[in-house]
N, C-alpha and C. Protein backbone atom coordinates (compact mmCIF):
# COMPACT_ATOMS: atom_id res chain seq x y z
N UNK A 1 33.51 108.53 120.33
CA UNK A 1 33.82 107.17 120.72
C UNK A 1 32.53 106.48 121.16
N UNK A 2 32.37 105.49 120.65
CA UNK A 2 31.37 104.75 121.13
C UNK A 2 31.52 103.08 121.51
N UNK A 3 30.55 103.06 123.06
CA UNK A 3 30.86 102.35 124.02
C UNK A 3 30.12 100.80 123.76
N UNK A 4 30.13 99.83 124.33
CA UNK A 4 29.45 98.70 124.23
C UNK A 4 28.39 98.54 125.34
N UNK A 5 27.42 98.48 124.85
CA UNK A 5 26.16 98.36 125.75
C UNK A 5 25.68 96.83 126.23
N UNK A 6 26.07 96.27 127.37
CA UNK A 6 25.50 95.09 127.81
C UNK A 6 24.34 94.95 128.20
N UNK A 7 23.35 94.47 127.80
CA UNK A 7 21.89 94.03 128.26
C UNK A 7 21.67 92.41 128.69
N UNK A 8 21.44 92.46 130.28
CA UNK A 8 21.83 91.06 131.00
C UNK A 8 20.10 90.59 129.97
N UNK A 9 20.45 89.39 130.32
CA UNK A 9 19.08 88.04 129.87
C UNK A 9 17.82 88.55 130.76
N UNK A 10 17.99 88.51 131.99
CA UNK A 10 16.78 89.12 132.92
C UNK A 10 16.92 90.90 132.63
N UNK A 11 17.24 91.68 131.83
CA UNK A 11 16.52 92.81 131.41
C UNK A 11 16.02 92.59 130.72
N UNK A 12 16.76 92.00 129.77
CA UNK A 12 15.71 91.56 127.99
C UNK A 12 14.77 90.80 128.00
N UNK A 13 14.43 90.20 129.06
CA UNK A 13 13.45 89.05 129.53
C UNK A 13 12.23 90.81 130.58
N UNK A 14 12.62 91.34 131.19
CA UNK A 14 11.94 92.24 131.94
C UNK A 14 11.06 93.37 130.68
N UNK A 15 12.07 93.59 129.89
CA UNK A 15 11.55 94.54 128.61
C UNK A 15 10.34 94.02 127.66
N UNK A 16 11.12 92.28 127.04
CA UNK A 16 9.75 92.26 126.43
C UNK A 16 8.17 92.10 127.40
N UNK A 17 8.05 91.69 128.59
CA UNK A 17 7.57 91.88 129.33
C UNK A 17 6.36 92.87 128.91
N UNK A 18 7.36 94.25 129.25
CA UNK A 18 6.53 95.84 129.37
C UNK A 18 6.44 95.59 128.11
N UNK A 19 6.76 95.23 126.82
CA UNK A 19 6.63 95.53 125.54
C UNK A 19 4.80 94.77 125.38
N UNK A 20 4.65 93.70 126.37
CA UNK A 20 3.42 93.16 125.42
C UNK A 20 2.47 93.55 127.08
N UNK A 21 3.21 94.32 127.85
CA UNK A 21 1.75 94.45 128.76
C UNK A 21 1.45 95.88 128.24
N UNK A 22 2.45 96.65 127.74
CA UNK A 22 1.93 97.88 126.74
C UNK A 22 1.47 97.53 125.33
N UNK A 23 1.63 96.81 124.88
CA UNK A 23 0.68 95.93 123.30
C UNK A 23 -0.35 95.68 123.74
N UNK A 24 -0.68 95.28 125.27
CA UNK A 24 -2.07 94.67 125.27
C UNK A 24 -2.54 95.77 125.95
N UNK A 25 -2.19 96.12 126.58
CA UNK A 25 -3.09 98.26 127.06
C UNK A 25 -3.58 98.94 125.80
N UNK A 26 -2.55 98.74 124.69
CA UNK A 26 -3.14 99.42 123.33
C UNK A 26 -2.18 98.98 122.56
N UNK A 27 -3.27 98.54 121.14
CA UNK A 27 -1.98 98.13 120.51
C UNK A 27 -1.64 99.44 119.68
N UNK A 28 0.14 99.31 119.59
CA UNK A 28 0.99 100.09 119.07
C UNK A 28 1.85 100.60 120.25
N UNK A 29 1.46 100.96 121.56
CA UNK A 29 2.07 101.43 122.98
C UNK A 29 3.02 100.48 122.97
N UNK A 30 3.21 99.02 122.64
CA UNK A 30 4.37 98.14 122.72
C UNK A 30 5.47 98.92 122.08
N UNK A 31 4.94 99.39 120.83
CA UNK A 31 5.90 99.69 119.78
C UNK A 31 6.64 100.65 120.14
N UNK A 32 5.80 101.58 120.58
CA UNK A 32 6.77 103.25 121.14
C UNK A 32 7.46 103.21 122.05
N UNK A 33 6.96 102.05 123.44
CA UNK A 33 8.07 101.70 124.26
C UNK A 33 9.12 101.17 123.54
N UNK A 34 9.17 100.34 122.99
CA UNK A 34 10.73 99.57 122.32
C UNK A 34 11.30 100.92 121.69
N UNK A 35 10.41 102.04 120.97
CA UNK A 35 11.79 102.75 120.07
C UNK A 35 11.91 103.51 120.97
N UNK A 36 11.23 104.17 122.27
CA UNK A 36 11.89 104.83 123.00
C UNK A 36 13.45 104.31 124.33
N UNK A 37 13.00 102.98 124.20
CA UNK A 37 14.29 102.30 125.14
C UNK A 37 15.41 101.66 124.01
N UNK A 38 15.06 101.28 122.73
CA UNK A 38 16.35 101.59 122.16
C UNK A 38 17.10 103.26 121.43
N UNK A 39 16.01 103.71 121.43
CA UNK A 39 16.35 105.25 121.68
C UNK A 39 17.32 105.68 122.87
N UNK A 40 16.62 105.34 124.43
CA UNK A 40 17.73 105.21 125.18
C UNK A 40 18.85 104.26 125.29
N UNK A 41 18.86 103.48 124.98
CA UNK A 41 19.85 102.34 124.56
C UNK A 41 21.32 103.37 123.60
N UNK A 42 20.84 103.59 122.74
CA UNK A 42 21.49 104.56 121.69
C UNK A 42 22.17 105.76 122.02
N UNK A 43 21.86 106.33 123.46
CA UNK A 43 22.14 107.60 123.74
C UNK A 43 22.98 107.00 124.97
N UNK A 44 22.68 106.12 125.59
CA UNK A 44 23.65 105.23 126.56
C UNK A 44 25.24 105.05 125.87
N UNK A 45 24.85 104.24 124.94
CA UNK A 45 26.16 104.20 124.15
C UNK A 45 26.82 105.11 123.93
N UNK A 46 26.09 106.04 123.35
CA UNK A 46 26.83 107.51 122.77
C UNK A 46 27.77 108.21 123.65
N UNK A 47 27.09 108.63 124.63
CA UNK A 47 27.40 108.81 125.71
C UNK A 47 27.39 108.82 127.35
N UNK A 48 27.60 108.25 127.34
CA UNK A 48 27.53 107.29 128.88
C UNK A 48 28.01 108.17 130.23
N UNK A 49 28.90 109.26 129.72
CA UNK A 49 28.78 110.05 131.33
C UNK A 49 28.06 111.42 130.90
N UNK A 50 26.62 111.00 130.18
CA UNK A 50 25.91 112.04 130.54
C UNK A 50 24.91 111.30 132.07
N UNK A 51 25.25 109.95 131.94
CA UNK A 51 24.36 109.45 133.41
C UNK A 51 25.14 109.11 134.40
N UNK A 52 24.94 109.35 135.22
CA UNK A 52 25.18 108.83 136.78
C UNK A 52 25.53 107.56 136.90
N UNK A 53 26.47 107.24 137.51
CA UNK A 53 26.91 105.88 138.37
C UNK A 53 25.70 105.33 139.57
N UNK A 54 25.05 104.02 139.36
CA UNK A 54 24.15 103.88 140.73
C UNK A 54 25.57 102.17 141.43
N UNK A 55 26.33 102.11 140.72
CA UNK A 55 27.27 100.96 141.69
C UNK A 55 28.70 102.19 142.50
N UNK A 56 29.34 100.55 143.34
CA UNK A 56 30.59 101.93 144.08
C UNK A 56 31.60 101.36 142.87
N UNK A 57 31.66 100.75 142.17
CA UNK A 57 33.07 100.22 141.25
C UNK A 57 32.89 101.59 140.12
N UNK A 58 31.48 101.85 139.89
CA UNK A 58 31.83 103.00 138.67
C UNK A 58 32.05 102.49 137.37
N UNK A 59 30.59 101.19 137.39
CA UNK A 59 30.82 100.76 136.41
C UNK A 59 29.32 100.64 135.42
N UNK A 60 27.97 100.51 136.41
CA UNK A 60 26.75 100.70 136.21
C UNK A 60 26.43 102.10 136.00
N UNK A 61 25.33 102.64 134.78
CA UNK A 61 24.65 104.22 134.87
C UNK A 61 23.33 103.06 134.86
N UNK A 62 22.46 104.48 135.18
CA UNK A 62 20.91 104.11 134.76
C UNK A 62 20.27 105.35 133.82
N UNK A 63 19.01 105.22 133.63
CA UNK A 63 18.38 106.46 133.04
C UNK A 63 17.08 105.92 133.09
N UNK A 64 16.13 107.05 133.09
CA UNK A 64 14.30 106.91 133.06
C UNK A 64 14.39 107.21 131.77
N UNK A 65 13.34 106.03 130.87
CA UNK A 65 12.81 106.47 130.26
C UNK A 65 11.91 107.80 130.02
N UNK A 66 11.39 108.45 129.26
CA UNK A 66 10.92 109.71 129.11
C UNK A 66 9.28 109.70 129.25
N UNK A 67 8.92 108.46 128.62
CA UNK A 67 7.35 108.88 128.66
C UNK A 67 6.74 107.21 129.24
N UNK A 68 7.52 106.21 129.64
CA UNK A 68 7.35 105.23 130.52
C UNK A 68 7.80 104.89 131.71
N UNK A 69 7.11 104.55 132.85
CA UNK A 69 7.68 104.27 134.22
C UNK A 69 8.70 102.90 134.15
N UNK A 70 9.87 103.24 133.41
CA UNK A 70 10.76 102.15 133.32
C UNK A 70 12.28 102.60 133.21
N UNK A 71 12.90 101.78 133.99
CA UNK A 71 14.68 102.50 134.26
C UNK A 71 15.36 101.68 133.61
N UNK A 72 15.94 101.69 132.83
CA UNK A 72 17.06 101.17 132.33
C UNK A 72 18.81 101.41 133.14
């Protein structure tokens, strides 16, 4: 079963962000961040109680990216 993933305006506004302050650190680092957070994006969906609840309703997960200091 697969779930619907909401991404508010101020994440997608926070992401491209890291996408071009990692483009301008090196270019291509933009790029690997984006496929690694829709990578996590993808595995969110998939399955969603492999992460943790951070609200009390039990309705928010989060997850760290793997090789960037960024939480989704």
């Amino acid at each position: 079963m697969s779930y619907q993933l909401i991404i508010r305006e101020e994440a997608h506004l926070d992401s491209l962000g890291a996408y071009n302050y990692y483009e301008e650190k090196s270019p291509g680092l933009g790029e690997r961040f984006l496929q690694e957070l829709i990578q996590r994006y993808n595995e969110i969906t998939a399955h969603p109680e492999y992460y943790g609840f951070i609200d009390e309703q039990k309705i928010i997960r989060d997850v760290k990216l793997r090789h960037f200091p960024y939480l989704v």
